[in-house]
Protein backbone atom coordinates (compact mmCIF):
# COMPACT_ATOMS: atom_id res chain seq x y z
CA UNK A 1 -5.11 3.86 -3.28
CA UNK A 2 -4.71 4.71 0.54
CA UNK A 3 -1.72 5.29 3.05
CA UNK A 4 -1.64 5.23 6.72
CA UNK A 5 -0.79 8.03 9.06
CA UNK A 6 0.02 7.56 12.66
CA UNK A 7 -0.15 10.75 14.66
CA UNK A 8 2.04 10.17 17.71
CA UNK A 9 3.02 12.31 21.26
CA UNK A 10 6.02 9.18 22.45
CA UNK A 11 3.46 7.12 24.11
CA UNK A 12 4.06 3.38 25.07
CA UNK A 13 0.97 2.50 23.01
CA UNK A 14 2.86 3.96 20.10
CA UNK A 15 5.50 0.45 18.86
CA UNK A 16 2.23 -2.05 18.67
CA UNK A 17 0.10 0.86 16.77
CA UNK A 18 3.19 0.62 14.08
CA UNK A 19 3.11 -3.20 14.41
CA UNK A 20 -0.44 -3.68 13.74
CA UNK A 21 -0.05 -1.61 10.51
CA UNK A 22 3.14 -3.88 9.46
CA UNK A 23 1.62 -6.97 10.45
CA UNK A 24 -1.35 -5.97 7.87
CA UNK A 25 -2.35 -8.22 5.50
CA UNK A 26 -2.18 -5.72 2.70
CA UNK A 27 0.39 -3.17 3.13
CA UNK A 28 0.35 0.38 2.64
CA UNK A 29 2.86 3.18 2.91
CA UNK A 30 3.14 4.04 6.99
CA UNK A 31 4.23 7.95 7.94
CA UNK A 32 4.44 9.44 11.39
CA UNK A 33 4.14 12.47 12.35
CA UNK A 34 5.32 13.47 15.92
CA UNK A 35 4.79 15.96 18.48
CA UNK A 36 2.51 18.60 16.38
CA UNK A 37 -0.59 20.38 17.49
CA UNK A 38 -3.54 17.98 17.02
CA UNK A 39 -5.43 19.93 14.37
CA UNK A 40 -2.18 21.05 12.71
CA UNK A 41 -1.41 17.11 12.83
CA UNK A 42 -4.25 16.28 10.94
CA UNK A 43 -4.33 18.89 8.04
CA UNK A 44 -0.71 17.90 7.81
CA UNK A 45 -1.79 14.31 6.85
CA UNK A 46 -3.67 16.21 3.91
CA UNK A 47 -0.21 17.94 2.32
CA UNK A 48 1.78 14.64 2.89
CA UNK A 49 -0.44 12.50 1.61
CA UNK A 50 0.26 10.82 -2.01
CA UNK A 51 -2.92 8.81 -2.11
CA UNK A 52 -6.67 9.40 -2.96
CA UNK A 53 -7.27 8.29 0.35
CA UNK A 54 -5.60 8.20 4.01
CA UNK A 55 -6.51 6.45 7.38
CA UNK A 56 -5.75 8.48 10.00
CA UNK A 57 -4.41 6.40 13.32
CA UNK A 58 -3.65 7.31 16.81
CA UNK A 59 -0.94 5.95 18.44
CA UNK A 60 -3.27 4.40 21.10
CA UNK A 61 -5.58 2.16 18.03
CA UNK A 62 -3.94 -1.33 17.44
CA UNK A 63 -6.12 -2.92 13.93
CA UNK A 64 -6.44 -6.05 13.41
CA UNK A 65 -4.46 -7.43 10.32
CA UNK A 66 -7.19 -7.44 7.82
CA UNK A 67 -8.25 -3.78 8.64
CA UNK A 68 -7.01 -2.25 5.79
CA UNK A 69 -7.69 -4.84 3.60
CA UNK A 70 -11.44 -4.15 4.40
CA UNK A 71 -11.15 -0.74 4.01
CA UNK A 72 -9.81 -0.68 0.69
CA UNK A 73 -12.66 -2.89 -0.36
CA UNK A 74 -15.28 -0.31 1.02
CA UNK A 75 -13.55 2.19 -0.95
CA UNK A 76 -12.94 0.66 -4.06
CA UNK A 77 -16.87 0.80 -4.26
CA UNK A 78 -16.32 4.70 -5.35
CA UNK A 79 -19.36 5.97 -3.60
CA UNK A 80 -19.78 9.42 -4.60
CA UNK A 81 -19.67 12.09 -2.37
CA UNK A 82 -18.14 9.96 0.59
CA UNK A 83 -15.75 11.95 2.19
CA UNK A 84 -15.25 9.81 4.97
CA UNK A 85 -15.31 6.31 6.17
CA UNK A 86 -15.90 5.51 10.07
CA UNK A 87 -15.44 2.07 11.87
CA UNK A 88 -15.26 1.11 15.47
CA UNK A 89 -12.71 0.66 17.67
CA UNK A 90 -12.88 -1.79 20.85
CA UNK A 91 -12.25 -0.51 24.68
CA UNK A 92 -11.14 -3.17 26.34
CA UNK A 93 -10.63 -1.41 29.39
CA UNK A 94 -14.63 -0.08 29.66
CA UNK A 95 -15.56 -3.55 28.15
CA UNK A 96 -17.40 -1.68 25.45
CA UNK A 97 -17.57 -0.70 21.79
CA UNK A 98 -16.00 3.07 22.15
CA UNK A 99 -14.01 5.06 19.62
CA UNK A 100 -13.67 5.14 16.00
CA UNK A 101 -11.03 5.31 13.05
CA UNK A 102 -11.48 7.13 9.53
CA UNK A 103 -10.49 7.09 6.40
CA UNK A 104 -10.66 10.47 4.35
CA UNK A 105 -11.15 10.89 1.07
CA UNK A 106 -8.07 13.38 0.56
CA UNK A 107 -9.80 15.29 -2.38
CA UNK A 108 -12.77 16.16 -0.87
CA UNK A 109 -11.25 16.90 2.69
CA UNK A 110 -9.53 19.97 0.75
CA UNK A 111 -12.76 21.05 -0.70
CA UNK A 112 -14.03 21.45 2.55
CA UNK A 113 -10.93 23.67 3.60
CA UNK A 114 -8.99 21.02 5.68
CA UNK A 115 -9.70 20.18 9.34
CA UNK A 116 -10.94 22.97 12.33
CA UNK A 117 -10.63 22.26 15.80
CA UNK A 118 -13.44 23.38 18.03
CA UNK A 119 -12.75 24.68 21.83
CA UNK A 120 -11.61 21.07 23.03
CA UNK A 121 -9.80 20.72 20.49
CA UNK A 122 -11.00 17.87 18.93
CA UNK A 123 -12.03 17.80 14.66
CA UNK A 124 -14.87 15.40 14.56
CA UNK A 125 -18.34 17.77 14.96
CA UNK A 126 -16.58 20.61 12.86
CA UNK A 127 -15.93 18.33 10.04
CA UNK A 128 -19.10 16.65 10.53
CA UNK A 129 -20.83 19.96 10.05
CA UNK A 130 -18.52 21.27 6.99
CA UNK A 131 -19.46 17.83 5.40
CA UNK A 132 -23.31 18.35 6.05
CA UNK A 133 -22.98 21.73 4.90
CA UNK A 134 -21.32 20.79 1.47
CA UNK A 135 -23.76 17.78 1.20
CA UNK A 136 -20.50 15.10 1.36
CA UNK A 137 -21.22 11.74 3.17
CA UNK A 138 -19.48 10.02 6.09
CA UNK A 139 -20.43 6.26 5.56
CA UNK A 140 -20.85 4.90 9.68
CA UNK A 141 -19.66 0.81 9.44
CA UNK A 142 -20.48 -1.01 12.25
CA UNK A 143 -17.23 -3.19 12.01
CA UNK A 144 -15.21 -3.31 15.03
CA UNK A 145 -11.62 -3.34 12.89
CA UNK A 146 -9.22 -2.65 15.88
CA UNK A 147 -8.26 -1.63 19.81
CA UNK A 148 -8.55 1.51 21.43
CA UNK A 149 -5.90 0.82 23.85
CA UNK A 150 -5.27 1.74 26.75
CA UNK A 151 -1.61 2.96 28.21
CA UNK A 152 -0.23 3.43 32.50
CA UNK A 153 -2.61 6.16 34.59
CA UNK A 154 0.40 8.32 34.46
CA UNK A 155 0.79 8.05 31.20
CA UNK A 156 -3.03 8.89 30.41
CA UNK A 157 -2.76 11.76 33.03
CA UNK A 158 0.31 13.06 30.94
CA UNK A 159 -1.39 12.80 27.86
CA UNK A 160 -4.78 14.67 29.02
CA UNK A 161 -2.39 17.53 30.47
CA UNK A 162 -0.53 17.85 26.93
CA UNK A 163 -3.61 18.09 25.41
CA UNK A 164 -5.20 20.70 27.21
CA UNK A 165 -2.02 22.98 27.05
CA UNK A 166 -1.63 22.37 23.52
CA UNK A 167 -5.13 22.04 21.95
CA UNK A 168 -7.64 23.39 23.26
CA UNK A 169 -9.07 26.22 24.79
CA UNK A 170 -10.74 24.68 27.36
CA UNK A 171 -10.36 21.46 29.33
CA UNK A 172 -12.76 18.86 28.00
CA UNK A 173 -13.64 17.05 31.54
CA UNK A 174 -14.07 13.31 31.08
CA UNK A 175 -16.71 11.55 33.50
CA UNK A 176 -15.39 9.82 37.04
CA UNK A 177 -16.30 6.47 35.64
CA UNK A 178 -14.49 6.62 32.20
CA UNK A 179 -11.20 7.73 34.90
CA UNK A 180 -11.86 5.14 37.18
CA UNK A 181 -12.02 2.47 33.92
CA UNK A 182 -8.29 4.06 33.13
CA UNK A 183 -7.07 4.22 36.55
CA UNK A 184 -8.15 0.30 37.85
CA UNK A 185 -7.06 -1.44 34.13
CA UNK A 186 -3.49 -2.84 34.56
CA UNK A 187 -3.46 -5.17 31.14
CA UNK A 188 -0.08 -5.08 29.87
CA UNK A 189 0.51 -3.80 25.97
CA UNK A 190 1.04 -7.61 24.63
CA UNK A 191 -2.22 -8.58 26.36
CA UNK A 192 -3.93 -5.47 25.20
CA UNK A 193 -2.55 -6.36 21.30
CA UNK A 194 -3.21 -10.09 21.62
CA UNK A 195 -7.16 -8.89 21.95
CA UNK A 196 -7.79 -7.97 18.27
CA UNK A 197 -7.27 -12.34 18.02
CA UNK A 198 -11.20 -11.91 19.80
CA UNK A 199 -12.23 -8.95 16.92
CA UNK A 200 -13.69 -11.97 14.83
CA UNK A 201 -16.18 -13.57 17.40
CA UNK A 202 -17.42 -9.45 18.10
CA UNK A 203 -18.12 -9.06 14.86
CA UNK A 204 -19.73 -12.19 14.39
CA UNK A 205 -22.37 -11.31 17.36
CA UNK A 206 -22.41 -8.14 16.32
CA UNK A 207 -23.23 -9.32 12.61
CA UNK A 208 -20.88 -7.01 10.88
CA UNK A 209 -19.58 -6.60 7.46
CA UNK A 210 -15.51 -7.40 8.56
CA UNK A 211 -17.29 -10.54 9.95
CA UNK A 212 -18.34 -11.66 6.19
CA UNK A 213 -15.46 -9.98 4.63
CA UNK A 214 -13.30 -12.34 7.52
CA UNK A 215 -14.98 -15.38 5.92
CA UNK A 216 -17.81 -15.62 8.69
């Protein structure tokens, strides 16, 4: 029913996003695709894809092992007119709920022509507005279902230069305090991964459905 695609650039974060799909409780088919154009990236999910549905994962979200064991139980549901599914991601380096991963009803995505990039370069608002336009549905889950992780400051200084020389057409600029959050974290990768262990008591005060589906 779904397949995973991990969209990667050779960052460090890159080995544990692959482990955390492995290490999944259910398991699901796993392709990468490296070193493309963001937007091209994405829409090539779409013509890979041999599934009615796809999660699409950057190679700096870790998810915790019963992610995708959740997510085919929101989707078995068969909401019509859902073209997407949204859950949160933790930032453990801004101590704060930040980020999100989808899963895209592959059908429907190619009704609405695919994914556009706008001026940043980023997907998100453009398909947002396609899907209000066609009347499709993104379903918003509170569940906090993985890590938005965070790599070296050279690393993340490398990977806001490739994107703005390779997607967009102008520089998004992020605020001082979301830098200095990048800049001062020094948790190694293990530590970082060893976090989604604490995903069960967030989404227990947070009240969440992955909290019942976990066995509260």
């Amino acid at each position: 029913m779904m397949e995973a695609f991990v969209i990667t650039n050779g960052r460090s974060t890159f080995n544990y996003s692959i482990r955390s799909l492995e290490e999944q409780d259910k398991k699901i088919k796993i392709t990468v695709i490296r070193d493309m154009k963001w937007v091209d990236a994405v829409n090539e999910c779409i013509k890979l894809c041999e599934s009615p549905y796809f999660v699409r994962v950057d190679d700096d979200m870790f998810l915790h092992p019963l992610c995708i064991s959740y997510m085919h139980e929101m989707i078995s549901k068969k909401k019509k007119k859902i073209c997407a599914y949204s859950y949160r991601l933790w930032e453990d380096w801004q101590n704060k709920i930040a980020g999100r991963v989808k899963v895209y009803n592959k059908s429907l995505v190619k009704r609405m022509g695919g994914f556009t990039a706008n001026k940043f370069g980023k997907i998100d608002k453009n398909f947002s507005a396609v899907a209000h336009k066609r009347k499709f549905r993104i379903r918003k889950d509170s569940s906090i279902v993985g890590i938005h992780a965070c790599g070296s400051w050279a690393e993340q200084q490398r990977y806001r230069e490739i994107w703005a020389t390779e997607n967009a057409t102008v520089r998004l600029i992020r605020p001082k305090k979301y830098l200095r959050s990048q800049k001062k974290y020094k948790k190694e990768l293990d530590t970082q991964y060893s976090i989604l262990r604490k995903l069960k008591k967030k989404n227990k005060q947070m009240k969440t459905n992955f909290y019942a589906f976990m066995g509260g």
